[in-house]
C-alpha atoms as a PDB file:
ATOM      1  CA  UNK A   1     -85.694  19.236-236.369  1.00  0.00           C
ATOM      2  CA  UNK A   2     -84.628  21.533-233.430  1.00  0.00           C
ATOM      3  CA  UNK A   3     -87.255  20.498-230.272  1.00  0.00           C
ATOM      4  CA  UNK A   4     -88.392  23.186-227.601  1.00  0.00           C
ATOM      5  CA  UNK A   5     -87.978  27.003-228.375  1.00  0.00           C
ATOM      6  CA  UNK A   6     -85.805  28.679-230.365  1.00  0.00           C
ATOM      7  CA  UNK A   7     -83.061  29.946-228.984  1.00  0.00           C
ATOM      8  CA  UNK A   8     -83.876  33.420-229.615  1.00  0.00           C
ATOM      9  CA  UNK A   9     -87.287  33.104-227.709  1.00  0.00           C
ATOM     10  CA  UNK A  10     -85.523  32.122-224.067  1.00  0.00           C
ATOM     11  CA  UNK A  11     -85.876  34.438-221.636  1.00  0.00           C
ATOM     12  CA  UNK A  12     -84.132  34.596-218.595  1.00  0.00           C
ATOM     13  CA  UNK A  13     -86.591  35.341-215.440  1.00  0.00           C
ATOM     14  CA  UNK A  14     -84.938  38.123-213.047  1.00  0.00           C
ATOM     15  CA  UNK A  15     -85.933  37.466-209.505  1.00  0.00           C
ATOM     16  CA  UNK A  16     -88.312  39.498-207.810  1.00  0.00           C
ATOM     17  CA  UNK A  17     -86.553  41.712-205.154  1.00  0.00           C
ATOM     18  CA  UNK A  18     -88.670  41.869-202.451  1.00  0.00           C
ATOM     19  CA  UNK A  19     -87.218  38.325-202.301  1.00  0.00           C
ATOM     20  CA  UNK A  20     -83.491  39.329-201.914  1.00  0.00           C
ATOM     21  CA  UNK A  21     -83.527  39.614-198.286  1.00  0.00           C
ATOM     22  CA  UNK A  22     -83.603  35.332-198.450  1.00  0.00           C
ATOM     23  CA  UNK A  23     -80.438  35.470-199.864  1.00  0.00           C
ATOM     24  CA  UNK A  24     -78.731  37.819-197.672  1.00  0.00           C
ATOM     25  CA  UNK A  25     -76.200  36.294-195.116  1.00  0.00           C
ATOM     26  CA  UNK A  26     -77.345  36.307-191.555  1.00  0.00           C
ATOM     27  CA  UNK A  27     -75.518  36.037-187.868  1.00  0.00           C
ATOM     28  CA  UNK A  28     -76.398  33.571-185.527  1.00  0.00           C
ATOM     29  CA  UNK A  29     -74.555  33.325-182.754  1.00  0.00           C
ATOM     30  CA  UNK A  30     -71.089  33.227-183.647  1.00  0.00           C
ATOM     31  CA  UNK A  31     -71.400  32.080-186.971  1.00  0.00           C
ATOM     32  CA  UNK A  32     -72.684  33.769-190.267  1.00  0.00           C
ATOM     33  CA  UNK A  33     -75.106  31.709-192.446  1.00  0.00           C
ATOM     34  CA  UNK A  34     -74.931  32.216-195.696  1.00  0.00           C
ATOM     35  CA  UNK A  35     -78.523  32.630-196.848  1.00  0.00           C
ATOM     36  CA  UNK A  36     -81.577  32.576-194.678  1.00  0.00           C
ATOM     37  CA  UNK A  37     -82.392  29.252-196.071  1.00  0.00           C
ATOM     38  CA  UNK A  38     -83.034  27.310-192.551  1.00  0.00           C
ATOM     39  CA  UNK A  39     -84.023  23.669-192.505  1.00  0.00           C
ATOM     40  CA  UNK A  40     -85.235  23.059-188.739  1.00  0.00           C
ATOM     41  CA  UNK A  41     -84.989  19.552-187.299  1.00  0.00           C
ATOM     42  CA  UNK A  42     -87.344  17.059-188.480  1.00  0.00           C
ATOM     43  CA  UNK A  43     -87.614  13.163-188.278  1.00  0.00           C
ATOM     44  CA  UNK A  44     -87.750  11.180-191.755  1.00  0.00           C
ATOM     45  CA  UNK A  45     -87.109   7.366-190.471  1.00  0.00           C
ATOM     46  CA  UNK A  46     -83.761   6.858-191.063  1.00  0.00           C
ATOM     47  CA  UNK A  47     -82.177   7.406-187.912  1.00  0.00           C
ATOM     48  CA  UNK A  48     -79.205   5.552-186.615  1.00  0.00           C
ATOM     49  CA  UNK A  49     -80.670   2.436-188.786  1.00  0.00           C
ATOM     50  CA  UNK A  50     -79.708   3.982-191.912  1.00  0.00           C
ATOM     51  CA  UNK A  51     -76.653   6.498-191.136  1.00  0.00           C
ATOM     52  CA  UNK A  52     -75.169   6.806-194.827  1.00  0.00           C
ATOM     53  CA  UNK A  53     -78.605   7.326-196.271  1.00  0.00           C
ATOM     54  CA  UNK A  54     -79.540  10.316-193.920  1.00  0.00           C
ATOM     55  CA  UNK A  55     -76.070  11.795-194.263  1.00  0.00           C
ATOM     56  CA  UNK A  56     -76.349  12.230-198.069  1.00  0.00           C
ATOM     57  CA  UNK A  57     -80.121  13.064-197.564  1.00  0.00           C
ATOM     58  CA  UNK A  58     -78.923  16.180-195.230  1.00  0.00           C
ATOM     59  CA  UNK A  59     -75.732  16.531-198.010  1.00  0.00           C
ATOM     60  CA  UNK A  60     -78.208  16.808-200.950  1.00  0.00           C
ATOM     61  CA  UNK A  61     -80.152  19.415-198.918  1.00  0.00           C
ATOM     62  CA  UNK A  62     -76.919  21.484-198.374  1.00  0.00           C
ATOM     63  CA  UNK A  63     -76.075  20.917-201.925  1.00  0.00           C
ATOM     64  CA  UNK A  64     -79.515  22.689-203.017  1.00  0.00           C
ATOM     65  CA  UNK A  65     -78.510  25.805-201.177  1.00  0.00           C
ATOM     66  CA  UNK A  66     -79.623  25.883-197.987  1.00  0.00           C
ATOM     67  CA  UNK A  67     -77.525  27.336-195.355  1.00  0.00           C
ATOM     68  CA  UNK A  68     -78.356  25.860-192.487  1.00  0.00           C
ATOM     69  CA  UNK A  69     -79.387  22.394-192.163  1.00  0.00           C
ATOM     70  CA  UNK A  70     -80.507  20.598-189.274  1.00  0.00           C
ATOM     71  CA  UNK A  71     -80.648  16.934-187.713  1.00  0.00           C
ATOM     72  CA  UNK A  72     -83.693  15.064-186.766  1.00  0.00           C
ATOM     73  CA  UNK A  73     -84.111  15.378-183.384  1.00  0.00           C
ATOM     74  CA  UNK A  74     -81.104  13.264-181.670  1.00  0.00           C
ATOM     75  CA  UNK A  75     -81.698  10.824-178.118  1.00  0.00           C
ATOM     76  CA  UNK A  76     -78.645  11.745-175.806  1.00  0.00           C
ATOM     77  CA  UNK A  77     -79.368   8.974-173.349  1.00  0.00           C
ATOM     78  CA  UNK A  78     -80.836   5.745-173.156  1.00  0.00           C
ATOM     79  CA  UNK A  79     -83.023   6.274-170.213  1.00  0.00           C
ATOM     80  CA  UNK A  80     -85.614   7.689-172.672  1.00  0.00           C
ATOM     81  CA  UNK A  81     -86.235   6.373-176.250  1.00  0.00           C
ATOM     82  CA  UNK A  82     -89.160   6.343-178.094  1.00  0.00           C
ATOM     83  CA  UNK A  83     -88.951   3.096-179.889  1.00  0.00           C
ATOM     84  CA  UNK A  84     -90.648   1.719-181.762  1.00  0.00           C
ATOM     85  CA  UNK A  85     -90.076   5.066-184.247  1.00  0.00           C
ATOM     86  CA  UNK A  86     -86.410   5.504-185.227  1.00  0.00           C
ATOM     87  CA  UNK A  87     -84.586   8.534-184.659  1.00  0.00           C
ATOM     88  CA  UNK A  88     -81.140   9.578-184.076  1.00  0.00           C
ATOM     89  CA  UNK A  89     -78.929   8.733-180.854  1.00  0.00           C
ATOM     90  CA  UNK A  90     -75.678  10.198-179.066  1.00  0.00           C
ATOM     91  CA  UNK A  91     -75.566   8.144-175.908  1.00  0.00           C
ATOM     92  CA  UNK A  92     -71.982   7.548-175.489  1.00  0.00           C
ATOM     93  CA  UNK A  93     -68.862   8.290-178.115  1.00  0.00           C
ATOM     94  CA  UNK A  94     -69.610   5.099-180.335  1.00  0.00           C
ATOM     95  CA  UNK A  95     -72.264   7.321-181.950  1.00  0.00           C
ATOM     96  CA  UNK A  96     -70.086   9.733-183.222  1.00  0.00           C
ATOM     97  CA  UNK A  97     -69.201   8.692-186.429  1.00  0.00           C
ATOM     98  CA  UNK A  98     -72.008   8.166-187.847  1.00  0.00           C
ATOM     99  CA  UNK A  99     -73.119  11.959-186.825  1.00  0.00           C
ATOM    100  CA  UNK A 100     -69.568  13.388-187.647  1.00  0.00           C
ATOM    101  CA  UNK A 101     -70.529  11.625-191.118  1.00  0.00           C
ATOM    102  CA  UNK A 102     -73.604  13.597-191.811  1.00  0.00           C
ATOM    103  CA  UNK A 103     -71.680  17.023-190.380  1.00  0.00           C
ATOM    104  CA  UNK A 104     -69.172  16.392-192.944  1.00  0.00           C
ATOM    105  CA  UNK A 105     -71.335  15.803-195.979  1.00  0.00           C
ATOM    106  CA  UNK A 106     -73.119  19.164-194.919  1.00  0.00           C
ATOM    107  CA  UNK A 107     -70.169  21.106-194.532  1.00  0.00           C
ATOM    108  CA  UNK A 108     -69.129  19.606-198.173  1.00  0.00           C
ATOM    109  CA  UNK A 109     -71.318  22.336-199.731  1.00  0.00           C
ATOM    110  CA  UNK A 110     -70.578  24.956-197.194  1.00  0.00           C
ATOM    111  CA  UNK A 111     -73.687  25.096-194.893  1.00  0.00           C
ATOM    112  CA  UNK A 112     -73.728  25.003-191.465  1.00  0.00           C
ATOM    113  CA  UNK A 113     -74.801  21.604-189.510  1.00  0.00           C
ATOM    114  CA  UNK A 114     -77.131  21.827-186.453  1.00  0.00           C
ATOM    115  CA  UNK A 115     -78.065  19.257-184.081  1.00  0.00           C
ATOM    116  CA  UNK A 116     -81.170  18.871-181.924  1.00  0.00           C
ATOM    117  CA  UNK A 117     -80.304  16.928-178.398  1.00  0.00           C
ATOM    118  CA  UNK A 118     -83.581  15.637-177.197  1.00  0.00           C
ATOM    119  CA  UNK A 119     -84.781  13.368-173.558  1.00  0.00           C
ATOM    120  CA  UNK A 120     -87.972  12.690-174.371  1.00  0.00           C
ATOM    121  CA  UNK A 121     -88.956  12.357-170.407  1.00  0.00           C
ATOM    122  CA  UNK A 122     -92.493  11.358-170.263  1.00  0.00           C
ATOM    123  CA  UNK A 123     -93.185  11.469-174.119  1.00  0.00           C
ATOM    124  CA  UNK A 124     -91.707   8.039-174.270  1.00  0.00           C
ATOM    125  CA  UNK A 125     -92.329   4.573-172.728  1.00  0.00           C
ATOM    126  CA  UNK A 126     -89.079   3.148-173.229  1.00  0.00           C
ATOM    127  CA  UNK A 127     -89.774  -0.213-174.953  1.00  0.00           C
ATOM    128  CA  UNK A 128     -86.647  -0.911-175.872  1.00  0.00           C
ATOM    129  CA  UNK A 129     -84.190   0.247-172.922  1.00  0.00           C
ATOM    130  CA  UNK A 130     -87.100  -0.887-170.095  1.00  0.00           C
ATOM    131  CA  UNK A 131     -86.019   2.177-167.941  1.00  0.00           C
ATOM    132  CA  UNK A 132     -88.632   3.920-165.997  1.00  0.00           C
ATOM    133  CA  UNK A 133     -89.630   6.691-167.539  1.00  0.00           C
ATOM    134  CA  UNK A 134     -88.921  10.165-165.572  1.00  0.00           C
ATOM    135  CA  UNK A 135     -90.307  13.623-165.247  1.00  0.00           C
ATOM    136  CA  UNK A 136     -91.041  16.252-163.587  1.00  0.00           C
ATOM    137  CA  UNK A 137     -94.129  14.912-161.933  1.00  0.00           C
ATOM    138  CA  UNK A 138     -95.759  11.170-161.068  1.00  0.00           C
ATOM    139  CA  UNK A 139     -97.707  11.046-164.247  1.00  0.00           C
ATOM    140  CA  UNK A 140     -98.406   8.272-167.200  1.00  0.00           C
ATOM    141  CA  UNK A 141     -96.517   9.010-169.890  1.00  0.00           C
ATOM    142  CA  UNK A 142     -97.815  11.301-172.132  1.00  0.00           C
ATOM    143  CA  UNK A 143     -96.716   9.087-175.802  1.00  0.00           C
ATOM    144  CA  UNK A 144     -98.144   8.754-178.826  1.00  0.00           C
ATOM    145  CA  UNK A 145     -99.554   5.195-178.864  1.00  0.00           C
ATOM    146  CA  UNK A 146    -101.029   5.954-174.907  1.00  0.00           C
ATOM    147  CA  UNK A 147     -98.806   3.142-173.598  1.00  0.00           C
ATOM    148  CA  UNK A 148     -99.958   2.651-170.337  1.00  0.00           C
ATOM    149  CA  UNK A 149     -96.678   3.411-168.191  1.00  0.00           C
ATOM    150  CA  UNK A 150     -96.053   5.642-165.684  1.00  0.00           C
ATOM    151  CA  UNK A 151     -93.320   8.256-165.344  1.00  0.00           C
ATOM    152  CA  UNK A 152     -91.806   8.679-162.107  1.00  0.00           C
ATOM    153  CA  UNK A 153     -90.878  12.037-160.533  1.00  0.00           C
ATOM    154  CA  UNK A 154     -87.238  13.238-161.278  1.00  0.00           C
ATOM    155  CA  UNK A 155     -85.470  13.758-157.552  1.00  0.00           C
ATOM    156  CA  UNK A 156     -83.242  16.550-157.512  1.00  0.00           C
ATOM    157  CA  UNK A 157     -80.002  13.958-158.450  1.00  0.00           C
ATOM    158  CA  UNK A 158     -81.861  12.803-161.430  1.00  0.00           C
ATOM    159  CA  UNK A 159     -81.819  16.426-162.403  1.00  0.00           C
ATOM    160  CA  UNK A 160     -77.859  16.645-161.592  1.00  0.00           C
ATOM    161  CA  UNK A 161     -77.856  13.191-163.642  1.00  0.00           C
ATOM    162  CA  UNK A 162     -79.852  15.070-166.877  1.00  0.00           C
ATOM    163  CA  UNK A 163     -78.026  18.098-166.974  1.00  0.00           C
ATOM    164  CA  UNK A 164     -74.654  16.268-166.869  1.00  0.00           C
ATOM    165  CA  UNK A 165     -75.777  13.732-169.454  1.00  0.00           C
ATOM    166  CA  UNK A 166     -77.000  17.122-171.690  1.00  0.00           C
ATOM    167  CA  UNK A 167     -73.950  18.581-171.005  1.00  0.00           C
ATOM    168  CA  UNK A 168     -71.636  15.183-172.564  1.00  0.00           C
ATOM    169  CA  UNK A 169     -73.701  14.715-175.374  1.00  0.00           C
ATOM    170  CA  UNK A 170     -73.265  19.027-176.020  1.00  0.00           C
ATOM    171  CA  UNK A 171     -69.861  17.788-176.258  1.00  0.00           C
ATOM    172  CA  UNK A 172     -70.093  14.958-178.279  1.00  0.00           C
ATOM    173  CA  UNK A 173     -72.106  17.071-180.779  1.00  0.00           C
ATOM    174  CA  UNK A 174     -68.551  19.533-181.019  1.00  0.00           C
ATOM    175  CA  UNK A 175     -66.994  16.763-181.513  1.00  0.00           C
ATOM    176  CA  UNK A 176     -68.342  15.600-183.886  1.00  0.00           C
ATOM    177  CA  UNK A 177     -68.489  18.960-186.349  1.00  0.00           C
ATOM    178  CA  UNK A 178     -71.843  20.740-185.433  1.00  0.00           C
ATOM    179  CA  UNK A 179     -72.069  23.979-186.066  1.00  0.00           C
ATOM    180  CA  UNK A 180     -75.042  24.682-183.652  1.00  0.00           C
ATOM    181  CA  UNK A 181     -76.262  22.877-180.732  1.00  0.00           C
ATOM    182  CA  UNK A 182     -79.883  23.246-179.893  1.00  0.00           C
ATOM    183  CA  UNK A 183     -81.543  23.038-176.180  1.00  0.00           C
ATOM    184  CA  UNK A 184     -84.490  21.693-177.110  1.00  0.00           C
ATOM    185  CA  UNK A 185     -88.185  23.008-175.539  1.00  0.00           C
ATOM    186  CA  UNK A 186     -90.749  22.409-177.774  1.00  0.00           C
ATOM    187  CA  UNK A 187     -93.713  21.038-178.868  1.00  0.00           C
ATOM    188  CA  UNK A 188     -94.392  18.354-175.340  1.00  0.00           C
ATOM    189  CA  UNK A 189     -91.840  16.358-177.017  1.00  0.00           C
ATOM    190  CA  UNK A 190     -89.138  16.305-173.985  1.00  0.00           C
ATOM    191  CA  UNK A 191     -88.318  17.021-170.640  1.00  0.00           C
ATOM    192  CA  UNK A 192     -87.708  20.804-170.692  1.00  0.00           C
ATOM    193  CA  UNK A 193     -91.451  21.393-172.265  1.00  0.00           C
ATOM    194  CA  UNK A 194     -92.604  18.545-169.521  1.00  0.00           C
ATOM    195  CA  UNK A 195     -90.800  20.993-166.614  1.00  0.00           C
ATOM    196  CA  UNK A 196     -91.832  24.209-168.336  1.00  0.00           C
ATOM    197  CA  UNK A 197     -95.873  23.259-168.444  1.00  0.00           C
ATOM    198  CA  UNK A 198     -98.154  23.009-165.733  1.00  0.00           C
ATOM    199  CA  UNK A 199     -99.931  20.471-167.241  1.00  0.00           C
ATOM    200  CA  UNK A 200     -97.139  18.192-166.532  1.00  0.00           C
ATOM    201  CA  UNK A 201     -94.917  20.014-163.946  1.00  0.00           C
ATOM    202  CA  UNK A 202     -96.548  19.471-160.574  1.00  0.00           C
ATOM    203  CA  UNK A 203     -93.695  20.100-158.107  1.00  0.00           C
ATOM    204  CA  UNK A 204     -93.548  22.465-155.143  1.00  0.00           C
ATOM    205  CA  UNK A 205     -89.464  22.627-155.132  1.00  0.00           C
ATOM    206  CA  UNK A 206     -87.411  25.172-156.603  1.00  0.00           C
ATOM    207  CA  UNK A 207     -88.010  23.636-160.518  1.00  0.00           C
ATOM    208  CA  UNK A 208     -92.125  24.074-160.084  1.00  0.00           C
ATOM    209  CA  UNK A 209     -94.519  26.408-159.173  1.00  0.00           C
ATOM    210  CA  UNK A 210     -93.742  29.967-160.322  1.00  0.00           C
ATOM    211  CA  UNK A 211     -92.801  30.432-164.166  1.00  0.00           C
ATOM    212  CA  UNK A 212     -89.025  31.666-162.719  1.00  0.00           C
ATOM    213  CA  UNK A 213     -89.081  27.833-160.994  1.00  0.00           C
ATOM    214  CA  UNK A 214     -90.373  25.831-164.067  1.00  0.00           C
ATOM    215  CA  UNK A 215     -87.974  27.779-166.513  1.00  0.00           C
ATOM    216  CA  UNK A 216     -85.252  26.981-164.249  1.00  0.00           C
ATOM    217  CA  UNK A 217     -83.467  23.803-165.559  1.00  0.00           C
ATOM    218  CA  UNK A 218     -83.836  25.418-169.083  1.00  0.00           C
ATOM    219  CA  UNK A 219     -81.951  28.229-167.996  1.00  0.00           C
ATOM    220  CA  UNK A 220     -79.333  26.278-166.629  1.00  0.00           C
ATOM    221  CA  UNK A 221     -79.336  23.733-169.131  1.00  0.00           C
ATOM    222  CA  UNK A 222     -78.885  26.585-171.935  1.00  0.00           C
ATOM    223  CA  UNK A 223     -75.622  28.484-169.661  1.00  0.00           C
ATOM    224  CA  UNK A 224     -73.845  25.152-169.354  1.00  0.00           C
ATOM    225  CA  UNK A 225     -74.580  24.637-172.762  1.00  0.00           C
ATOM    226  CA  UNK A 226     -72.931  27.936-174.038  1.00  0.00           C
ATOM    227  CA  UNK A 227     -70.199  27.704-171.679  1.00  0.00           C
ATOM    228  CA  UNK A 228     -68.764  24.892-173.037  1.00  0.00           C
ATOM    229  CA  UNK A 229     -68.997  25.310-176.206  1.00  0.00           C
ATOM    230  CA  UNK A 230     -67.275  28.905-176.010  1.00  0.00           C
ATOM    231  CA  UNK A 231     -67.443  30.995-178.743  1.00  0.00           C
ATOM    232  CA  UNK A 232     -66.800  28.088-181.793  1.00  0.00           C
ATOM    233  CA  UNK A 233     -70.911  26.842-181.858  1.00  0.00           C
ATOM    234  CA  UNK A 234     -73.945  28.747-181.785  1.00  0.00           C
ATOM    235  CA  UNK A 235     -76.900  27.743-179.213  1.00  0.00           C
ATOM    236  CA  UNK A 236     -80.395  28.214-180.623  1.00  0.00           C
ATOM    237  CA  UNK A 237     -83.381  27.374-178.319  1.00  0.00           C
ATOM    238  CA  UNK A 238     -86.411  26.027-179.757  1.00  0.00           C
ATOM    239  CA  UNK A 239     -89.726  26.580-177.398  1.00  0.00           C
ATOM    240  CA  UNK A 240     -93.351  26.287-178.066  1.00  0.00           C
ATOM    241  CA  UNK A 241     -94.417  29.639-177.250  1.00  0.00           C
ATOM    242  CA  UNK A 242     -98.223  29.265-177.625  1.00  0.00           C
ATOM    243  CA  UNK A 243    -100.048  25.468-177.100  1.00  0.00           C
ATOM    244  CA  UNK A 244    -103.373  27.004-178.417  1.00  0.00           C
ATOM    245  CA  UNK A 245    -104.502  25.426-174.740  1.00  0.00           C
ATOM    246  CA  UNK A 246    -105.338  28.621-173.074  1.00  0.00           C
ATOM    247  CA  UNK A 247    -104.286  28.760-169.243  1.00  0.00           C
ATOM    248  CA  UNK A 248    -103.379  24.917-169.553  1.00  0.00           C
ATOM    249  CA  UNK A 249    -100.700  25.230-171.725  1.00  0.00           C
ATOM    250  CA  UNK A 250     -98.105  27.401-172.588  1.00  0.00           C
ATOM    251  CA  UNK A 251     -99.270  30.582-174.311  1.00  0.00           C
ATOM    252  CA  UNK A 252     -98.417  34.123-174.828  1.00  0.00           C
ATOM    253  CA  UNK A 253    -100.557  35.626-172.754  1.00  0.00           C
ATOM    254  CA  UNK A 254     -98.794  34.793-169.231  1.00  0.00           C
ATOM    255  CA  UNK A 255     -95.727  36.751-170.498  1.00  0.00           C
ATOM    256  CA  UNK A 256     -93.940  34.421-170.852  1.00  0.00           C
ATOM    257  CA  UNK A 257     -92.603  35.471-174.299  1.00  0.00           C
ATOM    258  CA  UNK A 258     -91.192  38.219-172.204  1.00  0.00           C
ATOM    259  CA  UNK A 259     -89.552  35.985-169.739  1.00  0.00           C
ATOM    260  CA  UNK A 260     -87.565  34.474-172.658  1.00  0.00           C
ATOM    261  CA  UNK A 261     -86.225  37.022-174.222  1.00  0.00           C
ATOM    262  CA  UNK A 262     -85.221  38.597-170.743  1.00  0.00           C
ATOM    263  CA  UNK A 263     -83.106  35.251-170.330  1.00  0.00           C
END
């Protein structure tokens, strides 16, 4: 006895075509992805505690189609961690492998690998390293269990100190096979949010004050970025654009959607 429908009964189902454009390839930056299938960086756990689990996790998603997949976001120093959740790190070269491992398994089924370098600043208390958290501003760190720490105020050399310790882990990401390279701005996660918001940016220096000042460090952050990655990596910049907060957070309204673009 023959189970399910007859053969002659199948149908194939055509795909609707105002759909199509999903499947069309699509430039970014330098490179083409194949679809616009895009999975954006998102934590799941694993982190650098389980390396070969997350790399096949990211392979089966890249192995399902999508074009571009994407890291978790990734710690490029130890000066700010956010332990006790577990997320990626790329503080020195001994991280490498285990990134260049999840690149690879990407790359096995032809999609593009993105990375998302991320300082947490004054999101995180730093439980495990014991550093003093650092910021824009004197302020208590803004983390998700209200730890009660304070951040201290980033000097001008500590911002000579972030933007060189971006700029090796930018490297370390090439290095290691990613495709694109994110400078990270979003969501009051990390330091470039912390500087762009008034909430948390208090200074009266050249990296406060006007939007021009507080977008400052992003700006150079994102040149020194593309500059040394050339022409090989693409650079996308993720940035909350509109905190729902009204004149005390970031939103629309300002311009400052404008400001981006004109970057």
């Amino acid at each position: 006895m023959m189970l399910g429908r007859p053969e002659s009964s199948q149908q194939t189902t055509a795909r609707d075509t105002r759909y199509d454009i999903l499947f069309e390839p699509v430039k970014i930056g330098p490179l083409t992805a194949r679809n616009r299938f895009y999975q954006v960086p998102h934590c799941n756990g694993m982190g650098y505690r389980d390396p070969t689990a997350l790399a096949h996790m990211r392979g089966v998603k890249a192995e399902g189609g999508w074009a571009v997949v994407c890291t978790e976001q990734v710690e490029f120093h130890y000066t700010s961690e956010i332990t006790p959740f577990i997320e990626l790190r790329l503080w020195d070269d001994r991280d490498i492998p285990s990134l260049a491992r999840m690149a690879d398994k990407i790359h096995e089924h032809g999609s593009l690998a993105g990375i998302e370098l991320a300082y947490n600043g004054m999101n995180g208390a730093n439980l495990y390293s014991r550093e003093v958290p650092m910021g824009p501003a004197h302020l208590p760190v803004a983390s998700f269990t209200y730890d009660p720490v304070q951040a201290r105020r980033m000097d001008l050399q500590d911002i000579r100190n972030i933007r060189k310790w971006h700029l090796d882990a930018v490297l370390r990401a090439k290095r290691a096979g990613f495709d694109l390279i994110y400078v990270y701005a979003a969501h009051a996660l990390g330091f470039l949010h912390h500087f762009l918001s008034r909430r948390f940016n208090e200074r009266t220096d050249e990296y406060g004050g006007s939007l021009e000042n507080r977008i400052r460090l992003m700006r150079e952050i994102t040149e020194e970025t593309k500059a040394a990655i050339g022409d090989t990596c693409a650079v996308p910049i993720r940035i909350s654009i509109d905190e729902l907060l009204g004149e005390g957070g970031l939103y629309k309204a300002t311009g400052f959607t404008h400001f981006i673009k004109c970057m």
